[in-house]
Protein backbone atom coordinates (compact mmCIF):
# COMPACT_ATOMS: atom_id res chain seq x y z
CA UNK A 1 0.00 0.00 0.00
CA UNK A 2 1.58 3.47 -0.75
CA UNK A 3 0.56 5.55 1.95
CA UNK A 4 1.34 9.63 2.06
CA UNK A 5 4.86 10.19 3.22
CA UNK A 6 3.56 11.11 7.12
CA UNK A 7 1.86 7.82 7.28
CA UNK A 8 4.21 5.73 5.88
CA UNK A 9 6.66 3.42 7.99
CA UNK A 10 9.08 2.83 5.20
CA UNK A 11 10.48 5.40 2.75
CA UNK A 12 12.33 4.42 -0.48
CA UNK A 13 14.77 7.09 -1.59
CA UNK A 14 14.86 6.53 -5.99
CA UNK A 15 14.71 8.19 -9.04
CA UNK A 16 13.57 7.66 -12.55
CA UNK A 17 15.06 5.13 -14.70
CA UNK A 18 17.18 3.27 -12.30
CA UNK A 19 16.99 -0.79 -12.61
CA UNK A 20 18.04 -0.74 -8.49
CA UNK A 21 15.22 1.44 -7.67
CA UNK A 22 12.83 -0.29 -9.62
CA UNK A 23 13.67 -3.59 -7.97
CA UNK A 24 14.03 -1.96 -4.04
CA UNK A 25 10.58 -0.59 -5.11
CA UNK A 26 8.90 -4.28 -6.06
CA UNK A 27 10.39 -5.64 -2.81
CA UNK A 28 9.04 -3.12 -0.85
CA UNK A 29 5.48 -3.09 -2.20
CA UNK A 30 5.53 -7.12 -1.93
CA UNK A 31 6.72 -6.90 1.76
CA UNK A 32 4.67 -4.15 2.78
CA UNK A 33 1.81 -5.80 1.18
CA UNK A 34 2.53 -8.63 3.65
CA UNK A 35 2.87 -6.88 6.89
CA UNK A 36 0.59 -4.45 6.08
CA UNK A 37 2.92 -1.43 6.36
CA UNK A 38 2.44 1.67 4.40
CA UNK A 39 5.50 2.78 2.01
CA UNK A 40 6.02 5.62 -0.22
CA UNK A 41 8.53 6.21 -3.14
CA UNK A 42 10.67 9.63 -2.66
CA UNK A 43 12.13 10.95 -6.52
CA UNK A 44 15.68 12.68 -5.26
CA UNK A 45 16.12 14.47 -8.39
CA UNK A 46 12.70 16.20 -7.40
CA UNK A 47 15.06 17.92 -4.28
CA UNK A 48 18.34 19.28 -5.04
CA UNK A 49 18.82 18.24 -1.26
CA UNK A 50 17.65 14.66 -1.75
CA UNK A 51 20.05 14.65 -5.19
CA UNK A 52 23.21 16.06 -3.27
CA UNK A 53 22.95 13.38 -0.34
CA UNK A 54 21.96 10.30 -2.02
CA UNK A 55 22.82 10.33 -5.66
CA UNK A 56 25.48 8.02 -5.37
CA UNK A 57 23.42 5.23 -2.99
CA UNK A 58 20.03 4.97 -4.56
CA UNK A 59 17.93 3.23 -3.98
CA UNK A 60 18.13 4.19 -0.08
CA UNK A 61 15.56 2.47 2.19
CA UNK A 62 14.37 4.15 5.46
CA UNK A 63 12.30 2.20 7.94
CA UNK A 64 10.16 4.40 10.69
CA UNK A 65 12.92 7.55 9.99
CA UNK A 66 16.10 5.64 10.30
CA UNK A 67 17.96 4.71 7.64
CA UNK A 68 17.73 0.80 6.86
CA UNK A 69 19.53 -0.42 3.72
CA UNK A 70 20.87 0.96 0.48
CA UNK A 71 21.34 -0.27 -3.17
CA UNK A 72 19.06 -3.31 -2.23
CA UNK A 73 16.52 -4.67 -0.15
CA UNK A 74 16.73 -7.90 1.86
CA UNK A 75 13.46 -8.67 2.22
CA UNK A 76 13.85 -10.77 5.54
CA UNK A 77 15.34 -8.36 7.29
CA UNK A 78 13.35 -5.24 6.22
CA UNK A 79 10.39 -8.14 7.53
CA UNK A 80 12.09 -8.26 10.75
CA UNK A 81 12.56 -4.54 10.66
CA UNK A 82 9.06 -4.41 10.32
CA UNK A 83 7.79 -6.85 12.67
CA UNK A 84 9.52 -4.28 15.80
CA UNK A 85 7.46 -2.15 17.28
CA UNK A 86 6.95 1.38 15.79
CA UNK A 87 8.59 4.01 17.78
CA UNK A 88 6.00 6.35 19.38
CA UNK A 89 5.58 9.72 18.14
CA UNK A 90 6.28 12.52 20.46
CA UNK A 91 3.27 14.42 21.69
């Protein structure tokens, strides 16, 4: 399920026309799907920010605001990463 960004537990960090991404992006979905999870897809080259810190290390994976994997997902452990407890959100 792609969920809007404030909603979603895991982030993936892409752009446009890169195989990695596109693959990250399938796991994702397929795990999510699973656990239930929302995810959304972040374009870096849509933030000269986003561009300057991760062009070299897309796709980058963020679970519940920390930073989780890069170039690829393993799908077991993003499961595991998953299956923990999300961190409450301070009042």
């Amino acid at each position: 399920m792609i969920a809007h960004a404030d909603d979603a537990r895991v982030v993936v960090y892409s752009r446009v026309g890169c195989h990695l991404c596109e693959v990250a992006e399938q796991l994702v979905a397929e795990v999510c799907v699973e656990t239930g999870d929302g995810w959304v897809r972040v374009d870096i080259d849509e933030d000269p920010d986003l561009t300057t810190r991760f062009t070299e290390q897309v796709p980058v994976t963020f679970v519940d605001g920390a930073q989780h994997d890069f170039w690829r997902v393993d799908p077991d452990r993003l499961r595991s990463a998953l299956g923990r407890r999300r961190p409450a959100s301070p009042e």
